[in-house]
PDB file of N, CA and C in Angstrom:
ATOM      1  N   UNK A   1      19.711 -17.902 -17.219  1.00  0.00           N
ATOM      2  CA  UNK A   1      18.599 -17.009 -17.479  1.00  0.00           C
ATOM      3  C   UNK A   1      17.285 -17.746 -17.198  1.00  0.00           C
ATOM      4  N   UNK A   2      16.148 -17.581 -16.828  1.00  0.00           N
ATOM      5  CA  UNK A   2      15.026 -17.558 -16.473  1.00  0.00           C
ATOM      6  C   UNK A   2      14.596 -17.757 -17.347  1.00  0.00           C
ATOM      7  N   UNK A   3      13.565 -18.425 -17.618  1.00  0.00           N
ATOM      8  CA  UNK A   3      12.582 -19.348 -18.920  1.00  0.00           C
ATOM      9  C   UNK A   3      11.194 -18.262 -18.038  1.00  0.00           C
ATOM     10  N   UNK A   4      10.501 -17.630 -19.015  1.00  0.00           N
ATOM     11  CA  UNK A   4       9.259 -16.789 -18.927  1.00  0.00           C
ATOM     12  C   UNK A   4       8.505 -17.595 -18.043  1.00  0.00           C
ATOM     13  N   UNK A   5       7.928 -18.715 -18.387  1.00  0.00           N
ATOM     14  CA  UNK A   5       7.297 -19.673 -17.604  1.00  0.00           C
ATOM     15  C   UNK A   5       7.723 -19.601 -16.419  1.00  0.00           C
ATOM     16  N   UNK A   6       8.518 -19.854 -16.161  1.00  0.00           N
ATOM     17  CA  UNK A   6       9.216 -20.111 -14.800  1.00  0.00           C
ATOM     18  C   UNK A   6       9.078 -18.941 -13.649  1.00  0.00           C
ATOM     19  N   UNK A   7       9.473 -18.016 -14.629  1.00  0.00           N
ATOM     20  CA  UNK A   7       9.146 -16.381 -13.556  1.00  0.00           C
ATOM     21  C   UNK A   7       7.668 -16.237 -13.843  1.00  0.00           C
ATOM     22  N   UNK A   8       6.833 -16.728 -14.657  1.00  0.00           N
ATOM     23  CA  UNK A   8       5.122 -16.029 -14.080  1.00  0.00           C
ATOM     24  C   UNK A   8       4.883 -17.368 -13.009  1.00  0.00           C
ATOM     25  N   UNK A   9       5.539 -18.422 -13.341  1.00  0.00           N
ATOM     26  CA  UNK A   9       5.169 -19.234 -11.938  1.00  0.00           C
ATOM     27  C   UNK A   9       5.421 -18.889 -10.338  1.00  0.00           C
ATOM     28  N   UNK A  10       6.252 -18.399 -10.393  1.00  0.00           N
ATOM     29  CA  UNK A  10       7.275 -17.978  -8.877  1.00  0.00           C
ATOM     30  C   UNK A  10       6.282 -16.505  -8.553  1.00  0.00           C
ATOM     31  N   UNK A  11       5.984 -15.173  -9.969  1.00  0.00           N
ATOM     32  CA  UNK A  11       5.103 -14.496  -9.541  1.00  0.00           C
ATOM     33  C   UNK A  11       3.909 -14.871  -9.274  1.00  0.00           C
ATOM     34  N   UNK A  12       3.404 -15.660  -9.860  1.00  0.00           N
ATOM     35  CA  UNK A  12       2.129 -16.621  -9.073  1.00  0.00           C
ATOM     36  C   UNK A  12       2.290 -17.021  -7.489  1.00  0.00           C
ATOM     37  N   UNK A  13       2.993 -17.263  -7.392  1.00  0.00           N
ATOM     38  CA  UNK A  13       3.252 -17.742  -6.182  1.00  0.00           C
ATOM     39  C   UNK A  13       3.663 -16.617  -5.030  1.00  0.00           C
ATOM     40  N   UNK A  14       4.323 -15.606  -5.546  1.00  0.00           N
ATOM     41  CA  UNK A  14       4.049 -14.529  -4.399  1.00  0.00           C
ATOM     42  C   UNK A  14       2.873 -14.357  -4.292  1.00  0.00           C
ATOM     43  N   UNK A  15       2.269 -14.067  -5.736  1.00  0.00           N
ATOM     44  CA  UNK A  15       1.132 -13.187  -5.564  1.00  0.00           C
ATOM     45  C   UNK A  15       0.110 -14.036  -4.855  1.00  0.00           C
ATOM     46  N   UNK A  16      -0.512 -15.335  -5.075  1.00  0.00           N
ATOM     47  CA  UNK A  16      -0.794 -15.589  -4.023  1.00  0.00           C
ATOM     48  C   UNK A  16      -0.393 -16.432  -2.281  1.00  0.00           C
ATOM     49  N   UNK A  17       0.377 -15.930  -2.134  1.00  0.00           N
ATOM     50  CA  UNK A  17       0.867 -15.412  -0.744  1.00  0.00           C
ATOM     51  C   UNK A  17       0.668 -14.222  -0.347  1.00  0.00           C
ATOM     52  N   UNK A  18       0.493 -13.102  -1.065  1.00  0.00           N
ATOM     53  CA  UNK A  18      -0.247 -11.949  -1.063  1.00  0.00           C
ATOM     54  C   UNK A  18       1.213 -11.306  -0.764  1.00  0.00           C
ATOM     55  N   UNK A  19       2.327 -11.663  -1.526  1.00  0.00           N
ATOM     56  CA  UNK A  19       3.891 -10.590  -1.401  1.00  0.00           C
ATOM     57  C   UNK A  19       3.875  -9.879  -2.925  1.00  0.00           C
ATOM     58  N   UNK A  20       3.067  -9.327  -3.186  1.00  0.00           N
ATOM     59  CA  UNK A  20       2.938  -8.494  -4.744  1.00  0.00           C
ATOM     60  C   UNK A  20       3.450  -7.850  -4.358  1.00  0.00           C
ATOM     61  N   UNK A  21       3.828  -6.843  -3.013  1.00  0.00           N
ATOM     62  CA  UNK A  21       4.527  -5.574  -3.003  1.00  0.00           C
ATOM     63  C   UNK A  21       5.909  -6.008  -2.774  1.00  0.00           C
ATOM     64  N   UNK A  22       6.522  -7.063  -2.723  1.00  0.00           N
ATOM     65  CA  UNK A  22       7.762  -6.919  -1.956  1.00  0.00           C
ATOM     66  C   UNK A  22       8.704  -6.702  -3.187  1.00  0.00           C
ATOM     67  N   UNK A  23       9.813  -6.514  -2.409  1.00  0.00           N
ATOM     68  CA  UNK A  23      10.965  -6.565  -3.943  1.00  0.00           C
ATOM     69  C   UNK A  23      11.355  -7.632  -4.451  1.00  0.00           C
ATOM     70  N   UNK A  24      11.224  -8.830  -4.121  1.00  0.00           N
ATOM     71  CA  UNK A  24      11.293  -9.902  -5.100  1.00  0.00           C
ATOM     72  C   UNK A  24      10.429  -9.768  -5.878  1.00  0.00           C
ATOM     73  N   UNK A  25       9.292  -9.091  -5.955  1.00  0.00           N
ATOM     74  CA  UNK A  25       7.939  -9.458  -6.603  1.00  0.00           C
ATOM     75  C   UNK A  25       8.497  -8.494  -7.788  1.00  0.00           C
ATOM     76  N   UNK A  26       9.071  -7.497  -7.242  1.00  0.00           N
ATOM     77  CA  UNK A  26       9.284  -6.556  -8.762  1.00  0.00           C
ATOM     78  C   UNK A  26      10.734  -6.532  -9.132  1.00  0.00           C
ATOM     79  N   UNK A  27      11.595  -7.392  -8.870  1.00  0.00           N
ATOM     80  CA  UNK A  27      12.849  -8.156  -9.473  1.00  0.00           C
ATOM     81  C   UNK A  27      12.435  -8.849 -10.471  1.00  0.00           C
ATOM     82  N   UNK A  28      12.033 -10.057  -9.995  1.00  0.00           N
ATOM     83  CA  UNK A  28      11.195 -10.994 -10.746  1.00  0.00           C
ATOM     84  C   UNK A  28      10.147 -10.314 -12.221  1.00  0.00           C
ATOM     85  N   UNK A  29       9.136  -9.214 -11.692  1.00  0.00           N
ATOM     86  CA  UNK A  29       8.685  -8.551 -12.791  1.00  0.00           C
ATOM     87  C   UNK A  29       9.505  -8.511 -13.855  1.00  0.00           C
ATOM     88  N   UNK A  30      10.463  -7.353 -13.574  1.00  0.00           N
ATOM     89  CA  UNK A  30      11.099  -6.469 -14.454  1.00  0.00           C
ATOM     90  C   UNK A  30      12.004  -7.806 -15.262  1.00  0.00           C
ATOM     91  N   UNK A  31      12.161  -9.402 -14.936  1.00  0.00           N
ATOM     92  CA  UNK A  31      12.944  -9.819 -15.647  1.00  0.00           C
ATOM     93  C   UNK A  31      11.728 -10.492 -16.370  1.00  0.00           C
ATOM     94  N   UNK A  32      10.972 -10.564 -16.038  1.00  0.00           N
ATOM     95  CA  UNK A  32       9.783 -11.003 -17.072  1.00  0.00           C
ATOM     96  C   UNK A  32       9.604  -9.900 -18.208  1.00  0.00           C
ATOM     97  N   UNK A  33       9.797  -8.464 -17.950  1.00  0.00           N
ATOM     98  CA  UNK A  33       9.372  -8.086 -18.837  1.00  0.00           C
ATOM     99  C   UNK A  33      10.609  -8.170 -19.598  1.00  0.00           C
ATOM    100  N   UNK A  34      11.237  -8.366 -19.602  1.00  0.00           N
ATOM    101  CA  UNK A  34      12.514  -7.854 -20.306  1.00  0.00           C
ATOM    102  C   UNK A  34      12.674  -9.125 -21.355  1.00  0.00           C
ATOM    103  N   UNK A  35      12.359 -10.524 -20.661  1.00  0.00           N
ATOM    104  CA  UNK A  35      12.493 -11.188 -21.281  1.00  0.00           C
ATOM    105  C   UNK A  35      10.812 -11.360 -22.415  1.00  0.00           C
ATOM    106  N   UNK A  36       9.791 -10.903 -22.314  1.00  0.00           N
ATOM    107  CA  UNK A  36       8.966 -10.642 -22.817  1.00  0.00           C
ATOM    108  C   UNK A  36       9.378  -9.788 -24.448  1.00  0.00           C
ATOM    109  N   UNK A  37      10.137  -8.502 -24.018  1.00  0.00           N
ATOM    110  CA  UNK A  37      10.721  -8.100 -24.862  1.00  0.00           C
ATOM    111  C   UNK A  37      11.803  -8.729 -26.091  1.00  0.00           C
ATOM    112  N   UNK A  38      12.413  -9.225 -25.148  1.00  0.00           N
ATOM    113  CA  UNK A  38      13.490 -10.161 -26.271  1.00  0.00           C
ATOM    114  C   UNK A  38      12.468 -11.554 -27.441  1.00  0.00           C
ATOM    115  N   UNK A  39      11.299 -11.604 -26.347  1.00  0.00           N
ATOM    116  CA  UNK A  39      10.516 -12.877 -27.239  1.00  0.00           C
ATOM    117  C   UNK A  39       9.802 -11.644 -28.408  1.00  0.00           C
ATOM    118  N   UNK A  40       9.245 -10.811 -28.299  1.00  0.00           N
ATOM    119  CA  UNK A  40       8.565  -9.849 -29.492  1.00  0.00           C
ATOM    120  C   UNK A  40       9.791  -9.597 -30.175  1.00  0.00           C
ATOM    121  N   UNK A  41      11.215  -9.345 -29.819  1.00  0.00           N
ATOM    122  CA  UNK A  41      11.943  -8.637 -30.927  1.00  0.00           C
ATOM    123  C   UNK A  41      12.587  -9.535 -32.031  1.00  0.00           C
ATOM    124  N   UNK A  42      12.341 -10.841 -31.355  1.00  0.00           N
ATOM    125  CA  UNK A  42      12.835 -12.203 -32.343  1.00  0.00           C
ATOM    126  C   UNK A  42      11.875 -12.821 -32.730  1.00  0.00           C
ATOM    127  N   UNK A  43      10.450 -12.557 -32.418  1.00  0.00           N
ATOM    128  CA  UNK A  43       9.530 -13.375 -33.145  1.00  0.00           C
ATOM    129  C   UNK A  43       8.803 -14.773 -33.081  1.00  0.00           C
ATOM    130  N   UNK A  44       9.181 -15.024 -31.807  1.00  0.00           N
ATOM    131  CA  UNK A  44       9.213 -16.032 -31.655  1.00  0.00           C
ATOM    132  C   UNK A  44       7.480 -16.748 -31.540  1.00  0.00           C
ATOM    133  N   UNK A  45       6.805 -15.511 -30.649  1.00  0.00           N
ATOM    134  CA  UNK A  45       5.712 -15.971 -30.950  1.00  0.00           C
ATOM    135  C   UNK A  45       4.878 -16.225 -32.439  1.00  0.00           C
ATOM    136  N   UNK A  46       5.496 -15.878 -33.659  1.00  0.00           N
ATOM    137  CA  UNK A  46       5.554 -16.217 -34.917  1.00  0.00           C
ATOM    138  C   UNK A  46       5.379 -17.817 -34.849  1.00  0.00           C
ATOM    139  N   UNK A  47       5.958 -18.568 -34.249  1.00  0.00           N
ATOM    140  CA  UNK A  47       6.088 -19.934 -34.562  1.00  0.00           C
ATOM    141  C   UNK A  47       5.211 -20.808 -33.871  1.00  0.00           C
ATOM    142  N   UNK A  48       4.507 -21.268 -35.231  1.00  0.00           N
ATOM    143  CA  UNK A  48       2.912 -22.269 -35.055  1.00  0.00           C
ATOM    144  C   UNK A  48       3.529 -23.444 -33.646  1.00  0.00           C
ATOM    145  N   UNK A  49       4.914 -23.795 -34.145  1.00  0.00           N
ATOM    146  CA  UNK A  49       4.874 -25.202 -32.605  1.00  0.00           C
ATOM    147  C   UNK A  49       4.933 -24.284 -31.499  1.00  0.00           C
ATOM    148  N   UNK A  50       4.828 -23.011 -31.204  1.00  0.00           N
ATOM    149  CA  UNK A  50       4.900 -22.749 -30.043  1.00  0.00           C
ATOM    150  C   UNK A  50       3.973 -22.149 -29.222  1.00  0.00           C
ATOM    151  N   UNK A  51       2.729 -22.036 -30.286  1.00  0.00           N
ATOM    152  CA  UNK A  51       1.516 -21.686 -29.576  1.00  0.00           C
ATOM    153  C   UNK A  51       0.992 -22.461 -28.731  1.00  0.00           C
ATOM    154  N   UNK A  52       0.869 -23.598 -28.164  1.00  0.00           N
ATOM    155  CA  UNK A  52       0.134 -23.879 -27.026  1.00  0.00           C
ATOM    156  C   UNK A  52       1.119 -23.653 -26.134  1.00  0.00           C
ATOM    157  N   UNK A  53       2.267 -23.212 -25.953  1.00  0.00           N
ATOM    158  CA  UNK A  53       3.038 -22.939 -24.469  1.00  0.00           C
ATOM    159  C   UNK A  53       2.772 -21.595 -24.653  1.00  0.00           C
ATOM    160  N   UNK A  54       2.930 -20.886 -25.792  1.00  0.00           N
ATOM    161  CA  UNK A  54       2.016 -19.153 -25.626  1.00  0.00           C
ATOM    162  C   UNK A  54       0.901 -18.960 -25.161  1.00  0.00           C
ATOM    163  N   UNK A  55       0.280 -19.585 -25.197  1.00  0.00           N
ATOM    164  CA  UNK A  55      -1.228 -19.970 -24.705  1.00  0.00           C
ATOM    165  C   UNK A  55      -1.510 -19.988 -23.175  1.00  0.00           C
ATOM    166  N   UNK A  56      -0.411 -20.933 -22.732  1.00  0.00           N
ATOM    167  CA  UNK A  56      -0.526 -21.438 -21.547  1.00  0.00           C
ATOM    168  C   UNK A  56       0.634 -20.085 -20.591  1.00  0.00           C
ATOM    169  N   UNK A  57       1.433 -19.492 -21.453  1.00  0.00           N
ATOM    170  CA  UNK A  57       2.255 -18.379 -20.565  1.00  0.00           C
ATOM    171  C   UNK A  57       0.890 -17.171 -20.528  1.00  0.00           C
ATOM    172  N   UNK A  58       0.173 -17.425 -21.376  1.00  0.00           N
ATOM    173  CA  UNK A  58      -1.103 -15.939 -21.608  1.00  0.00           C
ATOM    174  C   UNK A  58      -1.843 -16.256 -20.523  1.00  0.00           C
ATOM    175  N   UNK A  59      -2.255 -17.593 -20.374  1.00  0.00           N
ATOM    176  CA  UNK A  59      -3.349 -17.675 -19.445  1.00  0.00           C
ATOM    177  C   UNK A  59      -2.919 -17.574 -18.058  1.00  0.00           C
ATOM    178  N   UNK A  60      -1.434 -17.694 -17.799  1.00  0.00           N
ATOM    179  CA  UNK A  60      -1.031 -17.744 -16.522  1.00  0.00           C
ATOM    180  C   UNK A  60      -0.502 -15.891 -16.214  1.00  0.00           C
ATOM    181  N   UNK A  61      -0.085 -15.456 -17.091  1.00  0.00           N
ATOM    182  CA  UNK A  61      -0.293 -13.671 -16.649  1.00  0.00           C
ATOM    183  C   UNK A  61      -1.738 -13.082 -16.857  1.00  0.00           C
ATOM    184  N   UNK A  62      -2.950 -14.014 -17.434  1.00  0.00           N
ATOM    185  CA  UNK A  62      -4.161 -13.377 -17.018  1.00  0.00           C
ATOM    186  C   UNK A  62      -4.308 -13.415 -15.527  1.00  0.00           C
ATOM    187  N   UNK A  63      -3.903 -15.231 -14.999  1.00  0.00           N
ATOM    188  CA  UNK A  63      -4.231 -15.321 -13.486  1.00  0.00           C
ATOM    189  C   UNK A  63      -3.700 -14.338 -12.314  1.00  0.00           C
ATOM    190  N   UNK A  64      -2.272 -13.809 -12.828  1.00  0.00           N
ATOM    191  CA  UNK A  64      -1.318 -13.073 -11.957  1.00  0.00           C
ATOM    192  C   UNK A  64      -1.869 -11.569 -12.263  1.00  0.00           C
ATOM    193  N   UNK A  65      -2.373 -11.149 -13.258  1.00  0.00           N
ATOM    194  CA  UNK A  65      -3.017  -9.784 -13.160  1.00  0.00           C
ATOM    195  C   UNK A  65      -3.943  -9.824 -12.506  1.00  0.00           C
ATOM    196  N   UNK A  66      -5.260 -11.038 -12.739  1.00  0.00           N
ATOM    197  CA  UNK A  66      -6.136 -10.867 -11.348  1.00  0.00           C
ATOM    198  C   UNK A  66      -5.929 -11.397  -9.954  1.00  0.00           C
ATOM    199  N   UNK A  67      -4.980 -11.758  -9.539  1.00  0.00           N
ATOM    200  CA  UNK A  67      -4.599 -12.000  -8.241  1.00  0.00           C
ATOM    201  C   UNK A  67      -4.106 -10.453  -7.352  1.00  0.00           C
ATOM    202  N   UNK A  68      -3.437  -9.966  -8.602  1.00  0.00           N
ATOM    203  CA  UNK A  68      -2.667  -8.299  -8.118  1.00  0.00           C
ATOM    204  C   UNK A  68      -3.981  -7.531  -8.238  1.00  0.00           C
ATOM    205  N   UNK A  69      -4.564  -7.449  -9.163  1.00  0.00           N
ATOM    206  CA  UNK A  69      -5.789  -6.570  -9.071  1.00  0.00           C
ATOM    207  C   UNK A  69      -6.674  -6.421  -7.842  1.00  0.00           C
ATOM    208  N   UNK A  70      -6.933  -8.308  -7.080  1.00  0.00           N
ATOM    209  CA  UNK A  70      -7.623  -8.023  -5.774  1.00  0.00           C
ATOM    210  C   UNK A  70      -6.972  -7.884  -5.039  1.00  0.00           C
ATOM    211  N   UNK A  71      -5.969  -7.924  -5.224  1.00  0.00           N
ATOM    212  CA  UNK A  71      -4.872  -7.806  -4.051  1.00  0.00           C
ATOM    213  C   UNK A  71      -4.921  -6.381  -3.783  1.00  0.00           C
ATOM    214  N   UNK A  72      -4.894  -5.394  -4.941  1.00  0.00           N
ATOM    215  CA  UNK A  72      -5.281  -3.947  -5.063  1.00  0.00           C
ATOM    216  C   UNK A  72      -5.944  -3.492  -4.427  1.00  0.00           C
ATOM    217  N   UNK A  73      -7.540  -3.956  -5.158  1.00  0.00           N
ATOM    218  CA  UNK A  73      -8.907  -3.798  -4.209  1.00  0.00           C
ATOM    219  C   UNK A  73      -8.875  -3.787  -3.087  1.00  0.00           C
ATOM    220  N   UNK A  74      -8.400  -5.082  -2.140  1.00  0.00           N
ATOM    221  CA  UNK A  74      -8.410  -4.782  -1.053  1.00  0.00           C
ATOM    222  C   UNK A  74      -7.631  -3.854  -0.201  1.00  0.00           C
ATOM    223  N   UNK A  75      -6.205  -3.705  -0.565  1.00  0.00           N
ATOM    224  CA  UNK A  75      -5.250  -2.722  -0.047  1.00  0.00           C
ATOM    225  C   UNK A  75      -6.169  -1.430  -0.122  1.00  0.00           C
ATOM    226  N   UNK A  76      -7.293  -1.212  -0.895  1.00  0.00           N
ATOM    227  CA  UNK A  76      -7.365  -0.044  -1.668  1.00  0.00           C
ATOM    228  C   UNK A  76      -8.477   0.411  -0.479  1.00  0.00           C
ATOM    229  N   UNK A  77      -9.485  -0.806  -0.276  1.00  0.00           N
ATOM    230  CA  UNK A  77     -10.498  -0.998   0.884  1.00  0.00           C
ATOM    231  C   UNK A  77      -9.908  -0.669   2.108  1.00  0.00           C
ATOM    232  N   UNK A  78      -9.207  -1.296   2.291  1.00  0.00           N
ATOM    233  CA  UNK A  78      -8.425  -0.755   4.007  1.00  0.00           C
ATOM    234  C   UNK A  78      -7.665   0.137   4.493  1.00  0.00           C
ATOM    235  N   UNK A  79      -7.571   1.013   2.660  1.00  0.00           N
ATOM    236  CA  UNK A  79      -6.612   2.076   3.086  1.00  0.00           C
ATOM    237  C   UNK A  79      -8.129   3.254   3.683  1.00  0.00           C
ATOM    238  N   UNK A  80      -8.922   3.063   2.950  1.00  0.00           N
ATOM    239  CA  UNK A  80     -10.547   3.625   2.983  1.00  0.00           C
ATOM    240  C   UNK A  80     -10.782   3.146   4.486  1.00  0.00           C
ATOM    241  N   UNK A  81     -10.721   1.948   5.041  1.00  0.00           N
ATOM    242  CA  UNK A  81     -11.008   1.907   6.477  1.00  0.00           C
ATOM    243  C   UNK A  81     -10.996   2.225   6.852  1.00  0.00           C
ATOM    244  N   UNK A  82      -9.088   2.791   6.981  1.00  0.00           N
ATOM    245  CA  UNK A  82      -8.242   3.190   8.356  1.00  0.00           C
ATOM    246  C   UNK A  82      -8.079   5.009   8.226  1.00  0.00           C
ATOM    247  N   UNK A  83      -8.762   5.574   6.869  1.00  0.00           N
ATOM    248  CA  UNK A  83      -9.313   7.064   6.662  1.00  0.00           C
ATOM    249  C   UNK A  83     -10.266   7.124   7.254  1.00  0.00           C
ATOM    250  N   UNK A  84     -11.193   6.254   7.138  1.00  0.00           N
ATOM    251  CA  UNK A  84     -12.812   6.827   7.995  1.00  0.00           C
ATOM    252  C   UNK A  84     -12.344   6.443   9.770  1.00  0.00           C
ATOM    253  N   UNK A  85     -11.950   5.531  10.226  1.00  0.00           N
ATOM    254  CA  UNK A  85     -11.671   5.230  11.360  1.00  0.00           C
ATOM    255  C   UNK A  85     -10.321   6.915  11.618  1.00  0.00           C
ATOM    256  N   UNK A  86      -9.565   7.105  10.827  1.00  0.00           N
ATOM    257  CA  UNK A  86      -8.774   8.369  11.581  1.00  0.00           C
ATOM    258  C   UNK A  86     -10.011   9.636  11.612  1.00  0.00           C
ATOM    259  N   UNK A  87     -10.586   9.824  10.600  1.00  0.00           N
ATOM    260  CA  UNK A  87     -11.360  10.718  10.737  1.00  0.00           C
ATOM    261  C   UNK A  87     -12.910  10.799  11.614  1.00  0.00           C
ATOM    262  N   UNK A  88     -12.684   9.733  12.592  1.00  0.00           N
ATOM    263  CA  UNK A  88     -13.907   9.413  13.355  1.00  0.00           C
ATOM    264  C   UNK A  88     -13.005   9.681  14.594  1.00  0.00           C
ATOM    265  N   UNK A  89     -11.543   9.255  15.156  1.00  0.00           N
ATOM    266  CA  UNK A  89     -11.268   9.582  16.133  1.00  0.00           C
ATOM    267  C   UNK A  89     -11.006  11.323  16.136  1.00  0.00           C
ATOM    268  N   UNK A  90     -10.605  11.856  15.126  1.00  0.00           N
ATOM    269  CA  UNK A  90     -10.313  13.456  15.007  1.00  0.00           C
ATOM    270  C   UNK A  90     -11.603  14.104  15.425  1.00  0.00           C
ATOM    271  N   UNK A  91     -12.743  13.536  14.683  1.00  0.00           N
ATOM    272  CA  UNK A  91     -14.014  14.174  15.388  1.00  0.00           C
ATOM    273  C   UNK A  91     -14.329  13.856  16.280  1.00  0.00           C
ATOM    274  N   UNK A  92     -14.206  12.712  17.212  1.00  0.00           N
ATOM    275  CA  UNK A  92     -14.179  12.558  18.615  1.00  0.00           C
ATOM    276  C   UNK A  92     -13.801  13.217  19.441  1.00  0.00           C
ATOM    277  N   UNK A  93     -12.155  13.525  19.063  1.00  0.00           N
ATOM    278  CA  UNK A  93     -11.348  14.000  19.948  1.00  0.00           C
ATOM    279  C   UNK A  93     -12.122  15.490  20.223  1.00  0.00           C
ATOM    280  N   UNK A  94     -12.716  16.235  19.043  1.00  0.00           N
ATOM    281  CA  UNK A  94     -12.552  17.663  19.133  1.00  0.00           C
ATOM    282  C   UNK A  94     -14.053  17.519  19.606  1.00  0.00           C
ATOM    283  N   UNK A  95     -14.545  16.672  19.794  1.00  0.00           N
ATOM    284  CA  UNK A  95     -15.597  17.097  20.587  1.00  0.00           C
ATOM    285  C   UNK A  95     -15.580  16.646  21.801  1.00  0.00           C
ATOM    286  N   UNK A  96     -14.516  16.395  22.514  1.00  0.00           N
ATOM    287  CA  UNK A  96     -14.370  15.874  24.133  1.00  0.00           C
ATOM    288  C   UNK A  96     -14.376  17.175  24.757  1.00  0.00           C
TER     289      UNK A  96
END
């Protein structure tokens, strides 16, 4: 089984390679969350020795949410590009 750490590292590492969409990227997710789940249903974050590696798993899914977020933005920008660029050749065309 996969140590949490370990899978936000590897999603770090797609994400920046910029493979957030692929299906490893959301294999990998879904076992993070799952194992996320099993850490809330036992409590574990309860336990004082284990807050600075909680700490350090928090700060590393802050980094991987903003890596996906611009990763977003931009997908989000070029999908906006390649709309104004289709809708500039459509009005071209119909005015030839």
């Amino acid at each position: 089984m996969y140590d949490l750490q370990d899978l936000l590292e590897q999603l770090l590492r797609l994400a920046r390679q910029g493979d957030s969409t692929n299906e490893q990227f959301g294999s990998l997710t879904n076992k993070a969350g799952s194992l996320v789940d099993k850490v809330k249903r036992i409590g574990i974050l309860d336990v004082p020795e284990l807050r600075y590696r909680h700490e350090q798993i928090r700060k590393q899914y802050e980094g991987l949410c903003l890596i996906v977020a611009a990763q977003k933005a931009n997908t989000s920008r070029e999908i906006n590009q390649i709309k104004r660029g289709r809708k500039t050749l459509e009005t071209y065309r119909k005015n030839m």
